[in-house]
N, C-alpha and C. Protein backbone atom coordinates (compact mmCIF):
# COMPACT_ATOMS: atom_id res chain seq x y z
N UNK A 1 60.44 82.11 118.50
CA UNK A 1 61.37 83.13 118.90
C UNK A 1 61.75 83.97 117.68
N UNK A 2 61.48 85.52 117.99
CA UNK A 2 61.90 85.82 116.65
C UNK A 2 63.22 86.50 116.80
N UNK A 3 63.75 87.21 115.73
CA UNK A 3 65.11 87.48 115.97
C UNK A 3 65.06 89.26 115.26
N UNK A 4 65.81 89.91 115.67
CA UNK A 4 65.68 91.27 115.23
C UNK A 4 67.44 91.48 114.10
N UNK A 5 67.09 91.80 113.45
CA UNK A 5 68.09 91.87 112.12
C UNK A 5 68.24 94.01 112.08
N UNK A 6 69.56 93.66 112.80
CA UNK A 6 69.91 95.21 112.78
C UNK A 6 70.59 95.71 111.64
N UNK A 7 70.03 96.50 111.06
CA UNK A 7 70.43 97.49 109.60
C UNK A 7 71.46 98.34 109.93
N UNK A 8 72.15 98.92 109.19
CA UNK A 8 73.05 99.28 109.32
C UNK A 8 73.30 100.62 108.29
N UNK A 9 73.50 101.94 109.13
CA UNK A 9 73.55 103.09 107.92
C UNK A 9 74.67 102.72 107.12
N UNK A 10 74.62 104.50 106.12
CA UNK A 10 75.99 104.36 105.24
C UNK A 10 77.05 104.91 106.38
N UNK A 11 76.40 106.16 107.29
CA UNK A 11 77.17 106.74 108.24
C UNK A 11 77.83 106.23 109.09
N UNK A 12 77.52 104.71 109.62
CA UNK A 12 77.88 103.97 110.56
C UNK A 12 79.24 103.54 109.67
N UNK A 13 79.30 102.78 108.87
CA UNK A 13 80.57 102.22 107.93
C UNK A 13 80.55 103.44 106.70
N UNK A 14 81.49 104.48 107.32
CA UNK A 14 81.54 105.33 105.81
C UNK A 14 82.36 104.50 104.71
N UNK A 15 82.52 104.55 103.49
CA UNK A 15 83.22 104.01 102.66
C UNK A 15 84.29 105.18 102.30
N UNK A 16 85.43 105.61 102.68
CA UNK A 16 86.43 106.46 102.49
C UNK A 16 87.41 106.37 101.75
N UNK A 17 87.75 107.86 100.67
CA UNK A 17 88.09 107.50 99.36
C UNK A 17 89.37 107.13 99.33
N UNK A 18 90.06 106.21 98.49
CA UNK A 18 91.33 105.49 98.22
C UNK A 18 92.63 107.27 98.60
N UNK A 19 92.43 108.66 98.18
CA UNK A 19 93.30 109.39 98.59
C UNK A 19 93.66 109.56 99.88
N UNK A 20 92.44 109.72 100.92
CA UNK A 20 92.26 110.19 102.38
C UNK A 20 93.02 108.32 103.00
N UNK A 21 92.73 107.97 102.05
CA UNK A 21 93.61 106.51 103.42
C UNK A 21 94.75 106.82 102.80
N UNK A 22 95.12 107.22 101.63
CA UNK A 22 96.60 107.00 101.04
C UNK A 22 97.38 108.15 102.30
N UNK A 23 96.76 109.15 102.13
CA UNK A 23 97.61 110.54 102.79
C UNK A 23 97.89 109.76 103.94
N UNK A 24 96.94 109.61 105.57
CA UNK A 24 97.17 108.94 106.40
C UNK A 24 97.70 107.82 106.40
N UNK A 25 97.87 106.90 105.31
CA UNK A 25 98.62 105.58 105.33
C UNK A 25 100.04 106.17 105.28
N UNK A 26 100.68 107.49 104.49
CA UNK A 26 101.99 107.63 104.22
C UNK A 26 102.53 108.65 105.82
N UNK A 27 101.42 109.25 106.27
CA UNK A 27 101.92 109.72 107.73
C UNK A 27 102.25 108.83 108.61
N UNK A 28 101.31 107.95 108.90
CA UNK A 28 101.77 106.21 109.58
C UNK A 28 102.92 105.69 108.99
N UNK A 29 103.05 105.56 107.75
CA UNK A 29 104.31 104.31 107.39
C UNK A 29 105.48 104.82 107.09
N UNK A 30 104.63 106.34 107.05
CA UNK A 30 106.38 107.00 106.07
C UNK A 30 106.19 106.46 104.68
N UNK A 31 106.79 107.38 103.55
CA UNK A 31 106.61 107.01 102.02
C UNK A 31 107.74 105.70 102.13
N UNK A 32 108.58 105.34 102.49
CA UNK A 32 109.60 104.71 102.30
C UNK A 32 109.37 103.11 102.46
N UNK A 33 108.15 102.88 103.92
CA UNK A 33 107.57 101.71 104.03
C UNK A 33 106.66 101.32 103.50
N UNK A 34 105.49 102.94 102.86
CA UNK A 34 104.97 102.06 102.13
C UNK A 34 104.98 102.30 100.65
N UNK A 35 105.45 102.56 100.67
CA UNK A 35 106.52 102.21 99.09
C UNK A 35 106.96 100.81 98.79
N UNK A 36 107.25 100.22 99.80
CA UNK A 36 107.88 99.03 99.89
C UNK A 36 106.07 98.26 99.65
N UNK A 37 105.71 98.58 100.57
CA UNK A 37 104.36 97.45 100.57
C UNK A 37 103.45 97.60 99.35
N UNK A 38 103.20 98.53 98.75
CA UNK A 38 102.99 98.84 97.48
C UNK A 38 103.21 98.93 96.54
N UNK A 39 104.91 98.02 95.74
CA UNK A 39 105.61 98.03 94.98
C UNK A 39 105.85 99.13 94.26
N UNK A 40 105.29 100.44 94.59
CA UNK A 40 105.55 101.40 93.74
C UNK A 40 106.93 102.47 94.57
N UNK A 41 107.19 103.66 93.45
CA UNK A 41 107.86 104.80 94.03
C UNK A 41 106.94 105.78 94.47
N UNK A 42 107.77 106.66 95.62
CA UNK A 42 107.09 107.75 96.21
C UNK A 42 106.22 108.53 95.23
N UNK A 43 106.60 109.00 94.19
CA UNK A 43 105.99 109.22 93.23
C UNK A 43 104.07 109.16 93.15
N UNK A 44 104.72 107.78 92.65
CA UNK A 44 103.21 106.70 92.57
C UNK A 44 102.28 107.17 93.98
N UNK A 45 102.97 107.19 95.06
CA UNK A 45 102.29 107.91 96.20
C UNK A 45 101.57 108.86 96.89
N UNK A 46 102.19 109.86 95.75
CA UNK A 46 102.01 111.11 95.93
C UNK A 46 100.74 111.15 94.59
N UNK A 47 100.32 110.64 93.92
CA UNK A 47 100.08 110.67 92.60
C UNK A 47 98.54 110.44 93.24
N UNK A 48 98.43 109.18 94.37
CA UNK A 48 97.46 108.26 94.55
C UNK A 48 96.59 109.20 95.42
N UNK A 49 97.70 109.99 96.56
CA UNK A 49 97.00 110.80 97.52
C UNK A 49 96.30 111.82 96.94
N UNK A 50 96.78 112.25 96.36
CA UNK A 50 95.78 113.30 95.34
C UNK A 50 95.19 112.92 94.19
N UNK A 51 94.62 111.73 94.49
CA UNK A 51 93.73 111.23 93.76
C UNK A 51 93.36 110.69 92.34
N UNK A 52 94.54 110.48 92.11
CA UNK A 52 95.01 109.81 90.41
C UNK A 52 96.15 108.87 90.20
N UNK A 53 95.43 107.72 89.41
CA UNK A 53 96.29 106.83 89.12
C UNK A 53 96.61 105.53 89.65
N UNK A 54 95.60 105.44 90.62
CA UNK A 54 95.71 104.08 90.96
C UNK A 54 94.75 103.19 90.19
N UNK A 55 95.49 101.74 90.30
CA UNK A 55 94.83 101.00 90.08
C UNK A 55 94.53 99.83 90.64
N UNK A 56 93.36 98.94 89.90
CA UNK A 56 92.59 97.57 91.50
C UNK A 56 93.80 97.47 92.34
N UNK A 57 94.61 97.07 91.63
CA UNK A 57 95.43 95.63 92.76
C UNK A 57 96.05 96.50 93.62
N UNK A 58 96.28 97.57 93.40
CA UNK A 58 96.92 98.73 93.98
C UNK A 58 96.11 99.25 94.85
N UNK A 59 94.67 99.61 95.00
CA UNK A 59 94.12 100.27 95.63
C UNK A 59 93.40 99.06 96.66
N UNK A 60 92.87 97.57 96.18
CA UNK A 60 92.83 96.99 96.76
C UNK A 60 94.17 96.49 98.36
N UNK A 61 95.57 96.75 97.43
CA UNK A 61 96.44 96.53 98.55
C UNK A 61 96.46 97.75 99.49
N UNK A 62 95.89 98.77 99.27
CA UNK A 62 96.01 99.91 100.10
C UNK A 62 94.81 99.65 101.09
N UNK A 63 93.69 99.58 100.59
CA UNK A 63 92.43 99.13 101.61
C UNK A 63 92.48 98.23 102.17
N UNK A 64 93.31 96.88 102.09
CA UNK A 64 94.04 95.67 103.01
C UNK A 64 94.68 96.35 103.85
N UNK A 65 95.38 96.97 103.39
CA UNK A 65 96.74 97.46 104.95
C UNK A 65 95.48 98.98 105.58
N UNK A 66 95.24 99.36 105.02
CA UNK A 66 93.94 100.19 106.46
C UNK A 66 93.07 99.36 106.86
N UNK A 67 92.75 98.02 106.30
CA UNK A 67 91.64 97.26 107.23
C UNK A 67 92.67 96.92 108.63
N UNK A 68 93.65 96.57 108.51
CA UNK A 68 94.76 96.42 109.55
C UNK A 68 95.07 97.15 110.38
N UNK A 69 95.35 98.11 109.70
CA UNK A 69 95.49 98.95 110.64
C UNK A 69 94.77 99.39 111.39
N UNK A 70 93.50 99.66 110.63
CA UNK A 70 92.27 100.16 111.45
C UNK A 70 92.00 98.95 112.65
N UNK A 71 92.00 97.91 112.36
CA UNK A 71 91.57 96.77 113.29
C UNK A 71 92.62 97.46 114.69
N UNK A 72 94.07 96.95 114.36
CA UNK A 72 95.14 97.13 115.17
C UNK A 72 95.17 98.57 116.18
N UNK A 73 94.58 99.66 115.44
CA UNK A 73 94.71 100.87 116.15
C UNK A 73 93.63 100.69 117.41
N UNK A 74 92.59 100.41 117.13
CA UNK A 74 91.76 99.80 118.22
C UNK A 74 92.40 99.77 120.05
N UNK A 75 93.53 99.37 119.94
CA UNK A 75 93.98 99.23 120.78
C UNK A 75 95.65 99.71 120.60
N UNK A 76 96.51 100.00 119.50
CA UNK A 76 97.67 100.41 119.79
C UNK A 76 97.91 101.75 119.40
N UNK A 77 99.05 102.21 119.30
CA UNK A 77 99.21 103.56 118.93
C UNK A 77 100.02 103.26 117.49
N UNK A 78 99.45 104.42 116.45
CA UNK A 78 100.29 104.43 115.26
C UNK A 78 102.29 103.53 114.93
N UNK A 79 102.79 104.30 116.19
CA UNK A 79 104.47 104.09 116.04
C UNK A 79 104.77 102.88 116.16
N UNK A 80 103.58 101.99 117.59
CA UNK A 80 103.24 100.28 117.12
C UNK A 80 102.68 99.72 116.63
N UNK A 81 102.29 100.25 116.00
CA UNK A 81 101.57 99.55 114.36
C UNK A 81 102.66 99.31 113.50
N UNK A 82 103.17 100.34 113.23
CA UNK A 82 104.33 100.53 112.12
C UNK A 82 105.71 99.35 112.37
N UNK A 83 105.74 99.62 113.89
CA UNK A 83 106.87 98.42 114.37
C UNK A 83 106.57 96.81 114.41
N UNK A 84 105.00 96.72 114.41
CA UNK A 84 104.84 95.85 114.61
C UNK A 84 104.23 95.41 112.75
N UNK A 85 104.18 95.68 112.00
CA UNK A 85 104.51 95.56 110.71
C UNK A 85 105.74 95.82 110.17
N UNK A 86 106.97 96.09 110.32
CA UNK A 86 108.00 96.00 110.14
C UNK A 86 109.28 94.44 110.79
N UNK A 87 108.74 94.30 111.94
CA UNK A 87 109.01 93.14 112.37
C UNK A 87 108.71 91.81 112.06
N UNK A 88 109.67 90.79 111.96
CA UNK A 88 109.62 88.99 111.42
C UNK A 88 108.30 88.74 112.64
N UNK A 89 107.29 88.13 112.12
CA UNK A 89 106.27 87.53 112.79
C UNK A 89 106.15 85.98 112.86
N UNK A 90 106.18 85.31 113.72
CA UNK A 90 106.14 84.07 113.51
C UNK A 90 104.92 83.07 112.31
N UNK A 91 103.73 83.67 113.08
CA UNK A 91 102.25 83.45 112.19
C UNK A 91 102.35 83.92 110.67
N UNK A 92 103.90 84.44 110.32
CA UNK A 92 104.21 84.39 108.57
C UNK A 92 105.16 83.99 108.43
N UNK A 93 105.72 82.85 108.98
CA UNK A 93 106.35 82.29 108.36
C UNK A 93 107.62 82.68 108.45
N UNK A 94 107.88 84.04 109.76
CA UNK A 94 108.84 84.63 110.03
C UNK A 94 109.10 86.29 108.88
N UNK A 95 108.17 86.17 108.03
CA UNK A 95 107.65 87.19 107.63
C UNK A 95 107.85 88.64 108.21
N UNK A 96 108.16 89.47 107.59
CA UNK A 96 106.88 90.98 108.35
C UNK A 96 105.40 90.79 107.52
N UNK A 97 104.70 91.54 108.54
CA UNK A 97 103.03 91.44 108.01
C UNK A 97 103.54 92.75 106.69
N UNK A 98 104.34 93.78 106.72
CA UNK A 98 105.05 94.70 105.29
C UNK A 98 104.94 93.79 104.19
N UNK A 99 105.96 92.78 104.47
CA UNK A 99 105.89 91.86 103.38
C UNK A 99 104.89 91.40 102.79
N UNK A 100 104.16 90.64 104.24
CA UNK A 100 103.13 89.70 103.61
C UNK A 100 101.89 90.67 103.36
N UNK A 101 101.84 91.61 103.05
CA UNK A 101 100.53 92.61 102.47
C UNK A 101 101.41 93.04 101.19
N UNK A 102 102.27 92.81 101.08
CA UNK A 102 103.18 93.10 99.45
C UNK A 102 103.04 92.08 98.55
N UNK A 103 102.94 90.56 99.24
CA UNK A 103 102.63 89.64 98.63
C UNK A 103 101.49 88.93 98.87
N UNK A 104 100.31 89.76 98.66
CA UNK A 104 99.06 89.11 98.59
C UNK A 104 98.69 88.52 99.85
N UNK A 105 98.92 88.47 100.97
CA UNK A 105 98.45 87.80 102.12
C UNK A 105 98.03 88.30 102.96
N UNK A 106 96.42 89.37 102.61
CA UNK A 106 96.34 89.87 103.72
C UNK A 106 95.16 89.52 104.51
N UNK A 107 94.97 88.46 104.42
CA UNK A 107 93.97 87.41 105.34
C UNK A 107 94.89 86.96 106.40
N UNK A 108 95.98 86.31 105.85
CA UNK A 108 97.61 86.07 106.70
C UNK A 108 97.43 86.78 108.08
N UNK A 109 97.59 88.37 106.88
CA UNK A 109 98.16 89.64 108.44
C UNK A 109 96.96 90.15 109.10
N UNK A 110 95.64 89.24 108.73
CA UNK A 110 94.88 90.11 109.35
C UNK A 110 94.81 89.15 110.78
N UNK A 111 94.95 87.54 110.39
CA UNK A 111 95.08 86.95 111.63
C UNK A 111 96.15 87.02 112.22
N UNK A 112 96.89 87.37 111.84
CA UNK A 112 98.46 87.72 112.52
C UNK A 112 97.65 88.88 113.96
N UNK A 113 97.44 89.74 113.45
CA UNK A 113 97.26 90.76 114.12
C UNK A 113 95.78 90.78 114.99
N UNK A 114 95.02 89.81 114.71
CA UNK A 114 93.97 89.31 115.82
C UNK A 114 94.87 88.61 116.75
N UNK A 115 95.62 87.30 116.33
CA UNK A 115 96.43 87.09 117.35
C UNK A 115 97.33 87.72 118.37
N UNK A 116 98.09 88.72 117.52
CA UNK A 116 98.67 89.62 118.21
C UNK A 116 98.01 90.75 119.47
N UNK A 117 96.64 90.97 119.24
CA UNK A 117 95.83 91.81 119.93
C UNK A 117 95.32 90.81 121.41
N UNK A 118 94.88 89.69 120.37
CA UNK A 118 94.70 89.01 121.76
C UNK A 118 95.34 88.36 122.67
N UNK A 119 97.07 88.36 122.26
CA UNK A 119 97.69 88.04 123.49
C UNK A 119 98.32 89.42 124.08
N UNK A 120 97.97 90.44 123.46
CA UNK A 120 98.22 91.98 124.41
C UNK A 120 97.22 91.86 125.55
């Protein structure tokens, strides 16, 4: 039996640059939330969207919270995304998934939010 191994373009998974998620991450969260999830000031925000000044751990925590989101939008709308990352979650510990993507856990919020999808 043989098996067929499907390839995969670049077009299919674009890789999209750390500014274009920053801009849309701060229309979704508002600078204020994610300010919070990014330990930085608005500033730092504004700095990132136009394309200067970030760095790994920083840009890595920004591409964690759009893998999330992106997963989550799938099925919700932006304003419950935002609520539903702002809210104590049980699957953290009573957490918000805000938090727990501020503190390194975003394997945490990513099953948080599979769970959450699949009991919608």
């Amino acid at each position: 039996m043989s098996e067929t191994v499907r390839t995969h373009s670049a077009a299919e998974f674009p890789i999209r640059g750390v500014a274009e998620i920053v801009q849309e991450l701060i229309e979704v969260f508002g600078p204020s939330l994610l300010s919070f999830i990014m330990e930085v000031d608005n500033r730092s925000l504004q700095r990132w969207a136009g394309g200067h000044g970030i760095r790994y751990d920083s840009e890595k925590r920004v591409r964690d919270l759009d893998t999330v989101f992106t997963f989550l939008r799938q099925k919700e709308e932006p304003a419950t995304i935002r609520a539903w990352f702002m809210g104590m979650n049980p699957q953290l510990d009573d957490a918000s998934p805000a938090e727990a993507i501020r503190d390194g856990a975003a394997r945490d919020v990513m099953a948080a939010a599979r769970a959450y999808l699949n009991a919608a």
